[in-house]
Protein backbone atom coordinates (compact mmCIF):
# COMPACT_ATOMS: atom_id res chain seq x y z
CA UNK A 1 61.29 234.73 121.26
CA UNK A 2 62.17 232.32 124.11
CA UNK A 3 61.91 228.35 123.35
CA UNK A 4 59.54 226.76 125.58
CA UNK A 5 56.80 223.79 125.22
CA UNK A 6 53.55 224.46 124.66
CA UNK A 7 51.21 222.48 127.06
CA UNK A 8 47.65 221.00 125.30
CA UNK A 9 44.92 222.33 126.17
CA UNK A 10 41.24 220.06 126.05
CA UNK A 11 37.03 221.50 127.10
CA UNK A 12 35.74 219.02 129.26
CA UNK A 13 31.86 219.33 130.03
CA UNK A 14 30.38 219.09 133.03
CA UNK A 15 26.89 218.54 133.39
CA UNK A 16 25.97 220.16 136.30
CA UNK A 17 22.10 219.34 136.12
CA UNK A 18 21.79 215.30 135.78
CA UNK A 19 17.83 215.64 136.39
CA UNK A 20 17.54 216.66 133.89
CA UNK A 21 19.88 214.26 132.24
CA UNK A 22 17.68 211.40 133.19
CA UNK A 23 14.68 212.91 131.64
CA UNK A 24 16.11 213.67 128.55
CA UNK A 25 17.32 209.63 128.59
CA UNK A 26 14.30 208.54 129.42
CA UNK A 27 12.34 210.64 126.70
CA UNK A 28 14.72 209.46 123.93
CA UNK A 29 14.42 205.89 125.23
CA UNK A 30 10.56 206.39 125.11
CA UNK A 31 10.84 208.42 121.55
CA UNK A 32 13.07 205.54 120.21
CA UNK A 33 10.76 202.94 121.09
CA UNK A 34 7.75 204.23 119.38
CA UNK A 35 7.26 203.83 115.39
CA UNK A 36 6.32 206.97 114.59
CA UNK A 37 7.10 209.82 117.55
CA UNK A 38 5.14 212.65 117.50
CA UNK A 39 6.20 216.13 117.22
CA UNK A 40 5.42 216.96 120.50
CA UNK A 41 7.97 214.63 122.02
CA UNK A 42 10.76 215.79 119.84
CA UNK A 43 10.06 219.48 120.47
CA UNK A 44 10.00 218.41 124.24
CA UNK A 45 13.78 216.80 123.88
CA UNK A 46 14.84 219.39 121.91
CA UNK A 47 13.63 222.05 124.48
CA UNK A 48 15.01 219.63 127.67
CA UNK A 49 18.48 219.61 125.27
CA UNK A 50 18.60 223.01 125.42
CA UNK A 51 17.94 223.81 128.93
CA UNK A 52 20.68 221.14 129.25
CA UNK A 53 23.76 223.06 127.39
CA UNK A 54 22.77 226.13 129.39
CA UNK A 55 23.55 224.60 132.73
CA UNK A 56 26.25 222.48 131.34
CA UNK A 57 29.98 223.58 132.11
CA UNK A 58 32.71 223.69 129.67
CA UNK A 59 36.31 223.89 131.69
CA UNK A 60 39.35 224.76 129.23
CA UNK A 61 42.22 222.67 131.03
CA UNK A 62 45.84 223.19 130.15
CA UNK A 63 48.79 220.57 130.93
CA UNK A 64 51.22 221.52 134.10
CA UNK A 65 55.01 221.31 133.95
CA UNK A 66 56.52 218.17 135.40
CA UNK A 67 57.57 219.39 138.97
CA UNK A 68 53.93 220.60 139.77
CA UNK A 69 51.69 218.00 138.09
CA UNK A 70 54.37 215.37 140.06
CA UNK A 71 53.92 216.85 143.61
CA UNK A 72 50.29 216.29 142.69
CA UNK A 73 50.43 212.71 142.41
CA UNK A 74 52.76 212.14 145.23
CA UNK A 75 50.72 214.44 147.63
CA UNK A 76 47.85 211.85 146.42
CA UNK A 77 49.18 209.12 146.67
CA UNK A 78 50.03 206.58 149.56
CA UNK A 79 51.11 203.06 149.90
CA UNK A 80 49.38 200.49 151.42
CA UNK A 81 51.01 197.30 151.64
CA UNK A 82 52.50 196.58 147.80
CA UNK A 83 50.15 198.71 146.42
CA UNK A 84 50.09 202.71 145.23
CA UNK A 85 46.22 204.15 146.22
CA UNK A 86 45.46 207.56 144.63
CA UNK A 87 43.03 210.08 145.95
CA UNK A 88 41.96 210.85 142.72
CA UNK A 89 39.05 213.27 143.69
CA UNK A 90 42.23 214.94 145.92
CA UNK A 91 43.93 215.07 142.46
CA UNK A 92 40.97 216.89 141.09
CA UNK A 93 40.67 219.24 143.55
CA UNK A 94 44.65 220.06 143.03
CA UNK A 95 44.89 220.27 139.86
CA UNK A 96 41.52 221.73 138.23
CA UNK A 97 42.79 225.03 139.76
CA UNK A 98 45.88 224.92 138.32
CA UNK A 99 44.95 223.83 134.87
CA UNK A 100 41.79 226.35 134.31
CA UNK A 101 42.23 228.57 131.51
CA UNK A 102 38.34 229.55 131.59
CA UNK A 103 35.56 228.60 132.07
CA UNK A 104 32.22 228.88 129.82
CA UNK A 105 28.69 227.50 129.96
CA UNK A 106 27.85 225.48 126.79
CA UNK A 107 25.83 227.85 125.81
CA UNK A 108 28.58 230.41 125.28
CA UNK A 109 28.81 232.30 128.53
CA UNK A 110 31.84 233.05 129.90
CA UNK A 111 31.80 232.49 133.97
CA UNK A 112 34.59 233.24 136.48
CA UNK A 113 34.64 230.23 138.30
CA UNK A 114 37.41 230.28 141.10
CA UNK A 115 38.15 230.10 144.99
CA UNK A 116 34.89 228.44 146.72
CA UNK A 117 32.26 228.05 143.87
CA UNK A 118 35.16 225.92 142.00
CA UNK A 119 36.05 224.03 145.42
CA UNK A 120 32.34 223.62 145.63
CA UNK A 121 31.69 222.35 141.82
CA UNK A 122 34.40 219.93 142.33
CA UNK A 123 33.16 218.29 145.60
CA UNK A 124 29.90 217.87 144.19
CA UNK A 125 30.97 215.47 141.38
CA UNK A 126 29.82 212.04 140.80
CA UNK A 127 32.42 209.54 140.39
CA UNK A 128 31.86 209.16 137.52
CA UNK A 129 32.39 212.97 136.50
CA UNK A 130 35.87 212.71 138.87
CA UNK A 131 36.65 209.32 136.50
CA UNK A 132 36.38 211.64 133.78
CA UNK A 133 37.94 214.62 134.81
CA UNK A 134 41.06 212.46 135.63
CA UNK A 135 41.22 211.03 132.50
CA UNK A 136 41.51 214.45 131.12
CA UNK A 137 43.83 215.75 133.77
CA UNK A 138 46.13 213.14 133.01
CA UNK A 139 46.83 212.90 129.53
CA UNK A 140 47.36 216.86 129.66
CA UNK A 141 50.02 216.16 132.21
CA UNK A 142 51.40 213.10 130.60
CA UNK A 143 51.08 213.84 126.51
CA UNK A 144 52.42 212.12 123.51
CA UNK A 145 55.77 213.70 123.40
CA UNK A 146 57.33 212.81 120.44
CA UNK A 147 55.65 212.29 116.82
CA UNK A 148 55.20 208.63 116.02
CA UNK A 149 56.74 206.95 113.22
CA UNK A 150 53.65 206.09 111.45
CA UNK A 151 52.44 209.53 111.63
CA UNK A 152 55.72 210.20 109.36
CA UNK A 153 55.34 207.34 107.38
CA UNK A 154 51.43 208.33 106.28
CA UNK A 155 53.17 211.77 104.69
CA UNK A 156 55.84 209.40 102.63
């Protein structure tokens, strides 16, 4: 058997319905404020949570080698002035490809998500979802590579 490293792997969700997001905020706000919610209510966020994880996306993401996850960044990256701006949406749409391992709704469903409904998904993202994404992205591409000390010291 050949040596090689053994990229990490991490689900990020998507929610792909954040309508229905804000409902099911607002209903818990409105549920939490009351002294005594009724059934009714709960049953309702219970049903809206539901209808939630079926339209949420779960994307398995696995860590590049070096040379591609680096011709990423530079390909994203300029320099204006003294400063380094990333495209980090740009980054998205590079990488997300590259990483997918599968793709799943929360609910269990497996989904082929590739070539335009994947370019579309990502180019509908809020920032905030991109934010989070390339969070993600990067600490796949840029893991802890060696174990710490204290991590030895805990076992004696």
């Amino acid at each position: 058997m050949p040596i090689a490293v053994k990229p990490i792997t991490k689900n990020v969700e998507i929610v792909t319905d954040l309508q229905l997001m804000s409902d099911i905020i607002d209903l818990s706000n409105r549920i939490n404020s009351q002294d005594k919610p009724s059934q009714k209510d709960k049953d309702q966020l219970a049903g809206m949570v539901k209808d939630l994880d079926k339209s949420t996306l779960v994307l398995t993401l696995r860590g590049l080698p070096s040379s591609p996850w680096n011709a990423i960044v530079i390909d994203h990256t300029q320099v204006k002035g003294d400063q380094a701006v990333k495209d980090l949406q740009g980054m998205v749409a590079d990488a997300v490809p590259r990483m997918l391992v599968k793709a799943r709704y929360k609910g269990g469903e497996d989904i082929d998500l590739g070539g335009e409904e994947l370019t579309g998904l990502i180019g509908s993202l809020t920032d905030t979802q991109v934010a989070d994404l390339i969070e993600t992205i990067q600490t796949l591409n840029t893991p802890i590579d060696a174990l710490p000390k204290a991590v030895r010291d805990l076992i004696g």
